[in-house]
Protein backbone atom coordinates (compact mmCIF):
# COMPACT_ATOMS: atom_id res chain seq x y z
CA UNK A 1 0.00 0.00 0.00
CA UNK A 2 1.24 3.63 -0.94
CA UNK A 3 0.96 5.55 2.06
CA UNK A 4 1.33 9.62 1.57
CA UNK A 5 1.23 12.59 4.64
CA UNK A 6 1.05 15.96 3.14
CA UNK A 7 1.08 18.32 5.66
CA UNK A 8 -0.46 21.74 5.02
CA UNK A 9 0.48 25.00 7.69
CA UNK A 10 -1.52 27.74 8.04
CA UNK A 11 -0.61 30.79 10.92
CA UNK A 12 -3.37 29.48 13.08
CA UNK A 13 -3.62 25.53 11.93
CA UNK A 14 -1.97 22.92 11.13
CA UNK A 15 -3.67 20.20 8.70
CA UNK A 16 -2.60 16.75 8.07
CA UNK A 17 -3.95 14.65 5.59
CA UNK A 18 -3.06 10.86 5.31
CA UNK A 19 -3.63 9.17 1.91
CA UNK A 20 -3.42 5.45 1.21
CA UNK A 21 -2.95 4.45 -2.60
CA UNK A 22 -4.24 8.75 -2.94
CA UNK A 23 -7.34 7.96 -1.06
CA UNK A 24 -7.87 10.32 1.95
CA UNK A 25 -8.22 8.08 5.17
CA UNK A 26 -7.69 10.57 7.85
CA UNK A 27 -8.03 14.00 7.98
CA UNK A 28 -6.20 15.91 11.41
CA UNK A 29 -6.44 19.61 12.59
CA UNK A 30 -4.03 20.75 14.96
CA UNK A 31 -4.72 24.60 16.36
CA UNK A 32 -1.25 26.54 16.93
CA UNK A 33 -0.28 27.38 20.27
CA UNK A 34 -3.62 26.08 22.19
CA UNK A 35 -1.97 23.18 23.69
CA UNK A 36 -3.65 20.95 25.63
CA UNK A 37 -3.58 18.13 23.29
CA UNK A 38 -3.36 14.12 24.36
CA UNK A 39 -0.63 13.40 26.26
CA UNK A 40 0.58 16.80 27.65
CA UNK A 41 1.69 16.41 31.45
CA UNK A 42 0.43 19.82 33.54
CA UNK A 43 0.79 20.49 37.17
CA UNK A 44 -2.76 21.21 38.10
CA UNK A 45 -5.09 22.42 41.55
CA UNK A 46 -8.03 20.08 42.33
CA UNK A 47 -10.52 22.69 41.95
CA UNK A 48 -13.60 20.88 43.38
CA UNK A 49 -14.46 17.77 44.69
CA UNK A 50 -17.89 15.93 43.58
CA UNK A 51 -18.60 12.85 45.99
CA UNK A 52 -21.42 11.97 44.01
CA UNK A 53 -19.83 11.25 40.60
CA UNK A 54 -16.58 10.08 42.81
CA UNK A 55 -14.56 12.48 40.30
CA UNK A 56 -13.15 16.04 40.70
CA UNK A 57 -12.62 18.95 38.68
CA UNK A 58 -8.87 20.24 38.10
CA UNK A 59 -7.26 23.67 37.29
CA UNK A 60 -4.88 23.01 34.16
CA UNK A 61 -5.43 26.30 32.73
CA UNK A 62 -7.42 25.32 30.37
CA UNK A 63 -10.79 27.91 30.09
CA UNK A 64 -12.95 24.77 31.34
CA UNK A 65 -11.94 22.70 34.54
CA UNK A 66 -10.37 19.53 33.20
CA UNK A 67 -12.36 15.92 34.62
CA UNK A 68 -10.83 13.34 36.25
CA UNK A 69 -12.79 10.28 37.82
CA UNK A 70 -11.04 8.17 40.81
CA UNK A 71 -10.73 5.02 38.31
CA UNK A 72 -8.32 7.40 36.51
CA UNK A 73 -5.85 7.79 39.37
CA UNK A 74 -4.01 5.01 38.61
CA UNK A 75 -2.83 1.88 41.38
CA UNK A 76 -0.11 3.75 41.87
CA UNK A 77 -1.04 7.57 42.78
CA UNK A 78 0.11 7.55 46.27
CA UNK A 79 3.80 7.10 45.10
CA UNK A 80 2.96 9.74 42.74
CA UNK A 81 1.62 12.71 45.02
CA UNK A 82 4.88 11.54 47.15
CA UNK A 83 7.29 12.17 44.47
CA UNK A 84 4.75 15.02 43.80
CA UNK A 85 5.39 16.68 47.46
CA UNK A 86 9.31 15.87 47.24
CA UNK A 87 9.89 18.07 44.06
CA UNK A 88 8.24 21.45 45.96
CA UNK A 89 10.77 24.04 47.00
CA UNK A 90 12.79 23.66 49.47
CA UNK A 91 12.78 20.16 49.43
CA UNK A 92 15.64 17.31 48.17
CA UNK A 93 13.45 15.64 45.56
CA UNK A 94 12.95 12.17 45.53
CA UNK A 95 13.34 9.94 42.18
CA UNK A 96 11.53 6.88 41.36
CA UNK A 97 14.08 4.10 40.78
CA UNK A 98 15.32 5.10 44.77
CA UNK A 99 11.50 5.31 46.15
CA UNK A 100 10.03 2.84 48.33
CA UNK A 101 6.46 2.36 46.38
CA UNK A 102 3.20 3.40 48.52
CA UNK A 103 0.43 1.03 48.54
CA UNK A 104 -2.11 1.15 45.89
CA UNK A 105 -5.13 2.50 44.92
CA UNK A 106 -8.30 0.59 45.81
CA UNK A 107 -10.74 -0.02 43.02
CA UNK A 108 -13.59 0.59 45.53
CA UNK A 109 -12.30 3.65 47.10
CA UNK A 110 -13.48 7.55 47.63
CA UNK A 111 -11.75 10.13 45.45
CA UNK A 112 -12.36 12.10 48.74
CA UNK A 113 -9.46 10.16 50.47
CA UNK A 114 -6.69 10.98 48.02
CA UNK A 115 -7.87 14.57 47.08
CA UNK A 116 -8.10 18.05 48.82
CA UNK A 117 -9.80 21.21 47.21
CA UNK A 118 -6.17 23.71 46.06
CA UNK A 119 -4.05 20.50 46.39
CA UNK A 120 -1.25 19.95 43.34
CA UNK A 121 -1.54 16.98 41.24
CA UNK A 122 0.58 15.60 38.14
CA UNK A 123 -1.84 14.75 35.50
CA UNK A 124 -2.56 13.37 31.96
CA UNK A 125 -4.35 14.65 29.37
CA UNK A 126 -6.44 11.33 28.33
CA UNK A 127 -9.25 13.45 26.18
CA UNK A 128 -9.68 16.94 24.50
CA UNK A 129 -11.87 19.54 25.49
CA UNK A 130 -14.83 18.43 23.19
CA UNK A 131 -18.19 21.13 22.85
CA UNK A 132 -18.71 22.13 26.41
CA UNK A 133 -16.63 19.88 28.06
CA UNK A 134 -13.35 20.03 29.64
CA UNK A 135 -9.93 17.88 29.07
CA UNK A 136 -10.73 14.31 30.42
CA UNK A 137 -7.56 13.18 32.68
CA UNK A 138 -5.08 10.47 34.27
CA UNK A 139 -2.89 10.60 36.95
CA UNK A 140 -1.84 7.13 35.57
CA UNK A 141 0.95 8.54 33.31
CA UNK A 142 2.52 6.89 30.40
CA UNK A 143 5.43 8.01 28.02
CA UNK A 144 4.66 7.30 24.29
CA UNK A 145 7.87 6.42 22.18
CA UNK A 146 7.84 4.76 18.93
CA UNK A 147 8.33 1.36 20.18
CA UNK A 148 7.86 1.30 23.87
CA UNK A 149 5.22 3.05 26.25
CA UNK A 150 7.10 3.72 29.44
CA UNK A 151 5.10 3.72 32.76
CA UNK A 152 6.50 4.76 36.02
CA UNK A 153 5.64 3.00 39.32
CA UNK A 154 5.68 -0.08 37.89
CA UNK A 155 8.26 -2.92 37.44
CA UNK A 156 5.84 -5.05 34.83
CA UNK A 157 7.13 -5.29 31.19
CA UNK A 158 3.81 -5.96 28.87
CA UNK A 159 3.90 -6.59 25.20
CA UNK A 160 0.88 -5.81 22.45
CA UNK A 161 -0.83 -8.53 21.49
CA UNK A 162 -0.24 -8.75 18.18
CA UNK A 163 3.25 -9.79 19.12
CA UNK A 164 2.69 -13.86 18.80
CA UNK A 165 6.63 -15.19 18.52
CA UNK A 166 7.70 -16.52 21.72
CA UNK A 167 11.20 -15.91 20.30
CA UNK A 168 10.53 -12.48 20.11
CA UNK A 169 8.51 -12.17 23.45
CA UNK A 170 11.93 -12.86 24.83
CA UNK A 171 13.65 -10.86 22.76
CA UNK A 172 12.12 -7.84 23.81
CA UNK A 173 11.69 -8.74 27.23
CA UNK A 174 15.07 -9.06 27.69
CA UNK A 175 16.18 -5.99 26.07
CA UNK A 176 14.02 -3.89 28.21
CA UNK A 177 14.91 -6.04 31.75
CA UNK A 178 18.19 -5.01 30.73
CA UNK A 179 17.76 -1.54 30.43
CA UNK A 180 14.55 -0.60 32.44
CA UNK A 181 15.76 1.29 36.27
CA UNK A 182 13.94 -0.08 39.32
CA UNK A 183 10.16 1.20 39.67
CA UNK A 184 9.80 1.67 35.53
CA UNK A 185 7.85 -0.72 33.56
CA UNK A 186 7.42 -0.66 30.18
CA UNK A 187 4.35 -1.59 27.22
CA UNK A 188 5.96 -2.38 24.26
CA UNK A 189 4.39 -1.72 20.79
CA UNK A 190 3.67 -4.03 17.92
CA UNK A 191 6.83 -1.45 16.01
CA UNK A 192 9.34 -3.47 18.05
CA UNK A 193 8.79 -6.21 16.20
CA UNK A 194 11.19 -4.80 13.26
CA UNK A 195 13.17 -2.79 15.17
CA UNK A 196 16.59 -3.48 16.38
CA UNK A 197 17.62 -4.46 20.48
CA UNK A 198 19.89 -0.81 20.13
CA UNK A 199 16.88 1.39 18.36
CA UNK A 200 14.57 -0.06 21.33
CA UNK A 201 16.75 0.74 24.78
CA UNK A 202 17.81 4.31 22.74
CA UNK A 203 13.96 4.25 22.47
CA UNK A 204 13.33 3.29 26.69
CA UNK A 205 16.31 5.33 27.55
CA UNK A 206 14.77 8.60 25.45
CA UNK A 207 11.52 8.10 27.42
CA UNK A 208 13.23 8.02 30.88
CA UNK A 209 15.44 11.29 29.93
CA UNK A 210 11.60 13.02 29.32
CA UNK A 211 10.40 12.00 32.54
CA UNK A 212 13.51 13.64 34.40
CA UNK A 213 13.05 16.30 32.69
CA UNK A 214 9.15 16.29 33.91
CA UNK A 215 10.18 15.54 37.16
CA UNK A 216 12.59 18.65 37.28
CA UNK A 217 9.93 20.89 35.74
CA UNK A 218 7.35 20.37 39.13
CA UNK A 219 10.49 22.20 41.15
CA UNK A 220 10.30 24.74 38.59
CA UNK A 221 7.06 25.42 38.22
CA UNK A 222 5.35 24.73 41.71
CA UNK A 223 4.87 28.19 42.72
CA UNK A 224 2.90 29.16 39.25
CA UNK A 225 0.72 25.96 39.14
CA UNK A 226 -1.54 25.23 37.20
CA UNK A 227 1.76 24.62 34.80
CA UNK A 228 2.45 22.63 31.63
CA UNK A 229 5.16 19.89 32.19
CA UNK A 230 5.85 18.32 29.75
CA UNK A 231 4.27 18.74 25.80
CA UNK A 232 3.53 15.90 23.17
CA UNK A 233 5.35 16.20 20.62
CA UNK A 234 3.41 18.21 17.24
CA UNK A 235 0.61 15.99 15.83
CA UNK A 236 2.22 15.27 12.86
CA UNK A 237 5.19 13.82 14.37
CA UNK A 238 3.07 11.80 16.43
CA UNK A 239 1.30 10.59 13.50
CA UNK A 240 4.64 9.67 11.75
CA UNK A 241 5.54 7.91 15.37
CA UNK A 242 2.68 5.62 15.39
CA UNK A 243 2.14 4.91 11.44
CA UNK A 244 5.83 5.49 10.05
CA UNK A 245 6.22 1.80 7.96
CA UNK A 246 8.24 0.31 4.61
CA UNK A 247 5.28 1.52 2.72
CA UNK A 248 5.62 5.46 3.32
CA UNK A 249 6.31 6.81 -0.08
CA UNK A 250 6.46 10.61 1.03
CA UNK A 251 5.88 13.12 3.32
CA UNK A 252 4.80 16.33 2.00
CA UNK A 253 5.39 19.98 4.07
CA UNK A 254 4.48 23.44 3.10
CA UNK A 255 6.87 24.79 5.35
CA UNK A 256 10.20 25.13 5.59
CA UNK A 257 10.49 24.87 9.77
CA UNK A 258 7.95 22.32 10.18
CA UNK A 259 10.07 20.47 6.93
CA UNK A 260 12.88 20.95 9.27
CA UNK A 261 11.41 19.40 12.35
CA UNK A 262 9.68 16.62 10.66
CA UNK A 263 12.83 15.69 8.70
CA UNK A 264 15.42 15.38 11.95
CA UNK A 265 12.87 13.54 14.17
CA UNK A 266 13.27 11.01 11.12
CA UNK A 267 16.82 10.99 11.35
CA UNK A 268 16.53 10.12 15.14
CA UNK A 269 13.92 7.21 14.50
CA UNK A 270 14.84 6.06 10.78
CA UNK A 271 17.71 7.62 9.18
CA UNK A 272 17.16 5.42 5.75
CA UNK A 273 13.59 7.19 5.55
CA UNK A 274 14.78 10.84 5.68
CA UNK A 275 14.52 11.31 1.80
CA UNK A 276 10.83 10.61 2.08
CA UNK A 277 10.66 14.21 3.52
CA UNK A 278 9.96 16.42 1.07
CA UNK A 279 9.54 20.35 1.33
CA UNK A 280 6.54 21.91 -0.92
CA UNK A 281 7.43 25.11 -3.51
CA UNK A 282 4.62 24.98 -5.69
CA UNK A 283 2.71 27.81 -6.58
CA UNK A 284 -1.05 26.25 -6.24
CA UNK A 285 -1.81 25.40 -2.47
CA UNK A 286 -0.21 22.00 -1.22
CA UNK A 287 -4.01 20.53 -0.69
CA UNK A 288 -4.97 21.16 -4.20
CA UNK A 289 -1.93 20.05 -5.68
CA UNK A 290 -2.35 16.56 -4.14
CA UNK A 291 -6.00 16.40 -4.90
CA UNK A 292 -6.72 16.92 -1.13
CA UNK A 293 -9.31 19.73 -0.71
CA UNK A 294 -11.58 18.28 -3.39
CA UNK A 295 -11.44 15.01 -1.77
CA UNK A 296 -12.57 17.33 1.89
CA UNK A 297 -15.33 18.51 -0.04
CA UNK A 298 -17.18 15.54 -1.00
CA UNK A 299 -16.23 13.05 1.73
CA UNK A 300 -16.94 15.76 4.24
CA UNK A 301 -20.59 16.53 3.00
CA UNK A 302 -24.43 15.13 4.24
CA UNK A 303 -24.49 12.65 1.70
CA UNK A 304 -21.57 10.43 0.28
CA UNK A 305 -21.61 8.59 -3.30
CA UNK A 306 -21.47 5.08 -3.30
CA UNK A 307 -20.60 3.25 -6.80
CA UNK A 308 -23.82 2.19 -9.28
CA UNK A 309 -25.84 5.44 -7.70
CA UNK A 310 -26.15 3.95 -3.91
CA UNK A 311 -25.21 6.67 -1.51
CA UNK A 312 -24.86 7.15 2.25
CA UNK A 313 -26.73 10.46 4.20
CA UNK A 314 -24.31 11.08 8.07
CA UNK A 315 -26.42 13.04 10.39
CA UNK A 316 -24.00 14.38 13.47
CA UNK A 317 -25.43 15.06 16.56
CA UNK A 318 -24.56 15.89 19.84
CA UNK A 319 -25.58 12.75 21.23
CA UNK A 320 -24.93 10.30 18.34
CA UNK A 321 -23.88 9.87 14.84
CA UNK A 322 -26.36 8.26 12.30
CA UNK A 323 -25.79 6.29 9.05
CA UNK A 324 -28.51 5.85 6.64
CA UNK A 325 -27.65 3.51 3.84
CA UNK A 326 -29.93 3.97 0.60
CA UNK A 327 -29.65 1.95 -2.79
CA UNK A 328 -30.10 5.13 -4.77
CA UNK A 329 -32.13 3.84 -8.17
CA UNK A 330 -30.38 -0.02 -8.50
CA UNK A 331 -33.43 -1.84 -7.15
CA UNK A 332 -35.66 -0.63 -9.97
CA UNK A 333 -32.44 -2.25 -12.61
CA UNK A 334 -32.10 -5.49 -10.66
CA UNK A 335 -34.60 -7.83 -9.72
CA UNK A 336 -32.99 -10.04 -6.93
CA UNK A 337 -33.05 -7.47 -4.24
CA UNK A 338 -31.33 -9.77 -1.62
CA UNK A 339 -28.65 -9.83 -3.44
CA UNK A 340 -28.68 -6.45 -4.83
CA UNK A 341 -29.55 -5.03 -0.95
CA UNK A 342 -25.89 -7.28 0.17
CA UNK A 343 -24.15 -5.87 -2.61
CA UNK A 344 -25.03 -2.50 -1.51
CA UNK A 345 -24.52 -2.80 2.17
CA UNK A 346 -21.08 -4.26 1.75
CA UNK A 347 -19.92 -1.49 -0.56
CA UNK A 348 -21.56 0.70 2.13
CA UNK A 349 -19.67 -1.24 5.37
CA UNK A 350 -16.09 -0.46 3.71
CA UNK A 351 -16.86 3.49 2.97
CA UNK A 352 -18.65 3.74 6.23
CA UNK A 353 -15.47 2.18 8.42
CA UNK A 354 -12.84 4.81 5.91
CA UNK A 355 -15.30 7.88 6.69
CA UNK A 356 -15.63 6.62 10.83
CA UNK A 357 -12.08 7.32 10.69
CA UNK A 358 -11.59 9.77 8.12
CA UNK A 359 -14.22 12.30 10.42
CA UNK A 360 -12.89 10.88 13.66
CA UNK A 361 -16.35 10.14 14.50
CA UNK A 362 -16.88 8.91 18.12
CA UNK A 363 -19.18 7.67 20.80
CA UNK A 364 -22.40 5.82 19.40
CA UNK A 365 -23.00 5.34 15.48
CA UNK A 366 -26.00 4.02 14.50
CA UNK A 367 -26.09 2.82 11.15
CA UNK A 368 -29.65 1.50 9.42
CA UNK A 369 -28.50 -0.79 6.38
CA UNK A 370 -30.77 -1.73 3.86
CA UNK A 371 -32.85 -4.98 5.21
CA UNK A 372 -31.45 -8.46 4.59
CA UNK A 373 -33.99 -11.41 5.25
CA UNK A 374 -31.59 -14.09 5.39
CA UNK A 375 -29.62 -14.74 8.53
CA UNK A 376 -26.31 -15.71 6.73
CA UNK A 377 -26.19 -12.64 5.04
CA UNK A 378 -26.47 -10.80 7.93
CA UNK A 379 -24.28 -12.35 9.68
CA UNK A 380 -21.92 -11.94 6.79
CA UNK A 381 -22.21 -8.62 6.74
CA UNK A 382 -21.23 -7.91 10.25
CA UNK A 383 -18.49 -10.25 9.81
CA UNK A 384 -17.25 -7.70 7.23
CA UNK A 385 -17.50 -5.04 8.89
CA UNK A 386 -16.02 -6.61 12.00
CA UNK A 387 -12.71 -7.34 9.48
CA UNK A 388 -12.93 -3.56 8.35
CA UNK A 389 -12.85 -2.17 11.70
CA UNK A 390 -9.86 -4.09 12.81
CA UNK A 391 -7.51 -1.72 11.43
CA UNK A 392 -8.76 1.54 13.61
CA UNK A 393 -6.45 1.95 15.99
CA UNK A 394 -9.37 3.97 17.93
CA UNK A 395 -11.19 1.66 20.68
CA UNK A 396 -14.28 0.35 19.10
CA UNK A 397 -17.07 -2.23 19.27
CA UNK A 398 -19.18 -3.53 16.99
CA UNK A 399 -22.56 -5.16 17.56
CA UNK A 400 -24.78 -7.41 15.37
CA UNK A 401 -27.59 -6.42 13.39
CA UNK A 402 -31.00 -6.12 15.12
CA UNK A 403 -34.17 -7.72 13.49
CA UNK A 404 -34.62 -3.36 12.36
CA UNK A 405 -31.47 -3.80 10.40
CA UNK A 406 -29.82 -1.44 12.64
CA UNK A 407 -25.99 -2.02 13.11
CA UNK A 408 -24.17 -0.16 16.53
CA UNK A 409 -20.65 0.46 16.61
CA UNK A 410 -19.24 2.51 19.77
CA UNK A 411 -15.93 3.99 19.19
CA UNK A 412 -13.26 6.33 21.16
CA UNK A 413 -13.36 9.69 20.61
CA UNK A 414 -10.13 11.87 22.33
CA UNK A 415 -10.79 14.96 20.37
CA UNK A 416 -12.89 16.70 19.19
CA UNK A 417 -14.90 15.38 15.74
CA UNK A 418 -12.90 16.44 12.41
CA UNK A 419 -15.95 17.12 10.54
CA UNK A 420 -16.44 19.94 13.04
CA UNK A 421 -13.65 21.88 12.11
CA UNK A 422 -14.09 21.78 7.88
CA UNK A 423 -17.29 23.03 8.18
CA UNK A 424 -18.26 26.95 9.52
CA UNK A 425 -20.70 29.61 8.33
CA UNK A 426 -20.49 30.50 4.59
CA UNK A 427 -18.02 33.85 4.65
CA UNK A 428 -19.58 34.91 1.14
CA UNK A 429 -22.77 34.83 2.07
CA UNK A 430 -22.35 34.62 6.07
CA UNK A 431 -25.34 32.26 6.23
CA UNK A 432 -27.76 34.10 4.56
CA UNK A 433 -27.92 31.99 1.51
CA UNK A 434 -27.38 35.23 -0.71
CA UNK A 435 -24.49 36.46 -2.37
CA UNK A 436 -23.29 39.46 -4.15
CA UNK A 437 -24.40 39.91 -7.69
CA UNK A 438 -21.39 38.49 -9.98
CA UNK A 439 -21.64 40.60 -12.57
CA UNK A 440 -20.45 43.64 -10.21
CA UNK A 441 -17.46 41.03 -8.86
CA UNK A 442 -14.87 42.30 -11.63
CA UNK A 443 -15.78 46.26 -10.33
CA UNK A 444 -15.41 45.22 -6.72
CA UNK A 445 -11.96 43.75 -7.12
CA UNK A 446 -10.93 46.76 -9.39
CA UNK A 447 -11.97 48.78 -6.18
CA UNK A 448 -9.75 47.12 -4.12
CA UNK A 449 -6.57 47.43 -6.23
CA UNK A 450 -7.41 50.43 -6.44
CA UNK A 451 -7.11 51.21 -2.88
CA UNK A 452 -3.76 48.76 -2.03
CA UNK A 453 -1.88 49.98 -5.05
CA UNK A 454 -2.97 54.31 -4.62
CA UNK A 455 -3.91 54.61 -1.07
CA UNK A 456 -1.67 51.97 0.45
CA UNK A 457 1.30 51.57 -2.08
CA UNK A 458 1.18 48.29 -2.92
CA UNK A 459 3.56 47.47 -5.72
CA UNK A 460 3.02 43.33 -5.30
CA UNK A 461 -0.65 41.25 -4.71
CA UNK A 462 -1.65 38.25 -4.82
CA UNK A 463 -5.37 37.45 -5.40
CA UNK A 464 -6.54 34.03 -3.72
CA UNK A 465 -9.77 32.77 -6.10
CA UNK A 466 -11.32 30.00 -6.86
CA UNK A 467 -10.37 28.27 -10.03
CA UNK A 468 -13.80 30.12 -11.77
CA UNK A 469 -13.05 33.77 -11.30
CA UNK A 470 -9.14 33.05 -12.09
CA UNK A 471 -9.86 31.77 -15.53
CA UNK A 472 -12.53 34.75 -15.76
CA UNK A 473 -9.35 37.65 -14.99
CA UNK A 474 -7.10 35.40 -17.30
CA UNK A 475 -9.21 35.65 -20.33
CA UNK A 476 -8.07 36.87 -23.40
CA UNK A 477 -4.82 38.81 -24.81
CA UNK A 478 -6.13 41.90 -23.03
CA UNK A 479 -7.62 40.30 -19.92
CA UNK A 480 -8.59 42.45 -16.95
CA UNK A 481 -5.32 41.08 -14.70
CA UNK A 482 -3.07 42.83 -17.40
CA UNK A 483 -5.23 45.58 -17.64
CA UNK A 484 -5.45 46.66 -14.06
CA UNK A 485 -1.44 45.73 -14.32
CA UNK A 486 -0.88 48.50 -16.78
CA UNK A 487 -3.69 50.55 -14.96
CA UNK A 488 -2.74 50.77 -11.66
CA UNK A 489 1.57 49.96 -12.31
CA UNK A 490 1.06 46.46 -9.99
CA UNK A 491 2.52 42.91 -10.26
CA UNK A 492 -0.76 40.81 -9.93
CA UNK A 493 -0.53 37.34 -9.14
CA UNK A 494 -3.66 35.05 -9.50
CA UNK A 495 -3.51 31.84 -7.45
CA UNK A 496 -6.15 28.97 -7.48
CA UNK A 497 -7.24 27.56 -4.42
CA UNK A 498 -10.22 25.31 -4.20
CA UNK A 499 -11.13 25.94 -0.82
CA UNK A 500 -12.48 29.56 -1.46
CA UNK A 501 -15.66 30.57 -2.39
CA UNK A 502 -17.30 31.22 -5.91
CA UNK A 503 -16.89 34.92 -5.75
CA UNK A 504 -14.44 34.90 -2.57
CA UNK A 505 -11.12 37.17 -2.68
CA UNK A 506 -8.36 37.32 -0.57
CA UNK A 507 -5.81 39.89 -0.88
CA UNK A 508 -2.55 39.02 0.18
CA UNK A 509 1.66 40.22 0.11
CA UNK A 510 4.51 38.56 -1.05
CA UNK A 511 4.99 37.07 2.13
CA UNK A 512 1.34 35.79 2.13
CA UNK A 513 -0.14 38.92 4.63
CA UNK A 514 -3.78 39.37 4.10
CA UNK A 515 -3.72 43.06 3.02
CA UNK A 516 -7.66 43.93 3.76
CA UNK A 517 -7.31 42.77 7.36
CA UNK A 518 -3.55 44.61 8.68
């Protein structure tokens, strides 16, 4: 399989897009400087204390008070608040491979009994803030590398399951017995299979260095808590962490610094793979070159194309996500419709499972197929979508039909749902349905030339249309972009972008500065 990331950064976003064989199968959006994101360690203040739900809410700094329940503790959070309360001024500062281990965590305990209103924790972030909802937490911390997980307060070494030598079960247990301090387990990932004994203790050895560091950063920052600790590392290296394989043709960057970060944490993890890197020039935006944004605008939309005129209508709500699965005009062309209803609902299963990962949808999907009267077939069908699921690396479950022909699938969701972020009001027509007249469009841009080049001095801009309006200014010998050129005595530039509107226009510099809005 051809496996492509193209990675697309904007001042506030980042965008990553991964593509098997050039099909778009996942879609991330990482904000700039929000933080917050899985994994990020923060020194936070139990804000309140709710005996009820046996959880509390935490001060991380974060606009809403992050959740944690008292399952998410961990065994071992006694040792933790100890090392905790040894790293606060004034005192030595204890570290884990020299501490004598507390006793753990009851499952059946009172959150109440561990936790004081203004006391300092070390926590997780397990979930996103999601709609109005704070960060879901852990105190049960874990270090992600690429081929180990390393967990403090522990002395267990656990391998994925998907690991089924017993040569290699004692392989990798060995390498980590040999390298692991007292008090640090590790979880080793299915990557370790094909990785060398040296790349996996650099690998445990990396993971203990970021927890010193973590450690130190309490002293540091215990006066000023709530305070980050420790940061995952940017989504898209996280991304290349956990998916990086033989089959990775290329990884596509619009920007030289993130290029530049991308390309050495390759170098650190696979040195042979660092000319897969590759750092974007092109004129026409990164997204449209690789056939990205048009592929966001269909998969993304209320209704989704199946083959043979079948087609698939996701409603998104609050409380669930719904799947209706219609045969479009083939049952009036075919006349075995058990057959023709299997067909349909198997093409259906394998789009549904890419677009359940491709929108990062989570929580409870309902999906209605279209009603099968024989049992086998049912059964078959659920045994295919079991098989399609297996690859999402999310959490998931899937149940069997009802008698309704209703399939229910739970899945994890950690942040919040992709789909949510592609789609906003209209800013043509702000909602209203309405926009300008086009035939005054050619006068209105004229206006604004007008004003950059006469009032403002602009000698340079770049006009960001969609593909329509660019071939309408590039018409003709005499066309209106060398007219205003000769005009007005500007350099115009006219670049396509799919992702504006109709009769959208975006003004910008040479160093891509929207000139309307400074």
């Amino acid at each position: 399989m051809n496996r492509e990331l193209i990675v697309n950064v904007n001042p506030t976003e980042i965008s990553i897009a991964l593509c098997e064989d050039k099909v778009l199968v996942e879609l991330n959006k990482e904000q700039c400087q929000t933080g917050f994101a899985v994994g990020d360690i923060y020194l936070g203040k139990v804000r309140k204390i709710m005996p009820g739900l046996n959880a509390a809410f935490v001060n991380i700094g974060h606009e809403k008070d992050a959740f944690i329940h008292y399952l998410d503790l961990g065994t071992q959070f006694p040792s933790l608040q100890k090392l905790v309360a040894s790293q606060q001024p004034g005192k030595r500062g204890l570290r884990v491979e020299g501490m004598k281990l507390e006793q753990p965590v009851e499952k059946t305990g009172k959150i109440g009994e561990y936790l004081q209103v203004g006391q300092q924790i070390m926590v997780q972030v397990a979930k996103e803030a999601i709609s109005t909802k704070g960060p879901r937490l852990t105190a049960d911390i874990s270090l992600a590398g690429r081929n180990v997980v390393l967990v403090p307060f522990t002395s267990k070494v656990f391998l994925s399951q998907k690991i089924r030598s017993a040569d290699e079960k004692k392989r990798l247990k060995r390498i980590a017995a040999a390298v692991l301090p007292k008090n640090f387990g590790v979880i080793i990932r299915t990557a370790a299979m094909e990785a060398k004994d040296e790349d996996i203790e650099h690998d445990i050895q990396t993971q203990i260095d970021r927890w010193r560091k973590t450690c130190a950063a309490i002293k540091k920052n215990a006066a000023s808590a709530p305070a980050q600790l420790m940061s995952e590392m940017n989504r898209a290296n996280t991304i290349i962490r956990d998916s990086l394989n033989g089959s990775f043709s290329q990884i596509a960057v619009d920007d030289e610094a993130m290029f530049n970060d991308i390309r050495n944490y390759i170098r650190q993890i696979e040195p042979e793979k660092e000319k897969i890197v590759k750092l974007y020039k092109g004129n026409v935006p990164i997204f449209d070159n690789f056939d990205i944004s048009k592929q966001i605008k269909s998969l993304f939309a209320k209704y989704v194309s199946l083959k043979r005129g079948a087609y698939l209508i996701i409603e998104h709500t609050e409380a669930m996500n719904v799947i209706d699965v219609n045969s479009g005009n083939r049952t009036k062309a075919e006349d075995n419709q058990e057959q023709t209803a299997m067909d349909v609902n198997l093409a259906a299963a394998k789009e549904i499972a890419r677009q359940l990962r491709l929108r990062d949808l989570g929580g409870i999907v309902i999906i209605d197929f279209i009603d099968l009267h024989k049992a086998q077939n049912r059964q078959a069908l659920f045994d295919e979508m079991v098989q399609l699921m297996s690859t999402d690396k999310a959490k998931h479950t899937v149940l069997p039909l009802t008698k309704f022909g209703l399939m229910q699938i739970t899945r994890q969701r950690v942040r919040p749902v992709a789909v949510e972020s592609v789609s906003d009001v209209c800013p043509t027509c702000n909602g209203t349905g309405k926009i300008e007249p086009t035939v005054l469009l050619d006068k209105k841009i004229e206006n604004q030339i007008s004003f950059l080049t006469q009032d403002r001095g602009q000698k340079f801009i770049k006009l960001l249309v969609s593909p329509y309006v660019a071939a309408f200014l590039r018409k003709g010998f005499l066309s209106l972009r060398r007219r205003w050129e000769w005009k007005y005595k500007v350099r115009l530039q006219i670049v396509e972008d799919q992702s504006v509107g109709i009769v959208e226009v975006h003004y910008h510099d040479k160093k891509d500065n929207d000139l309307i809005t400074k």
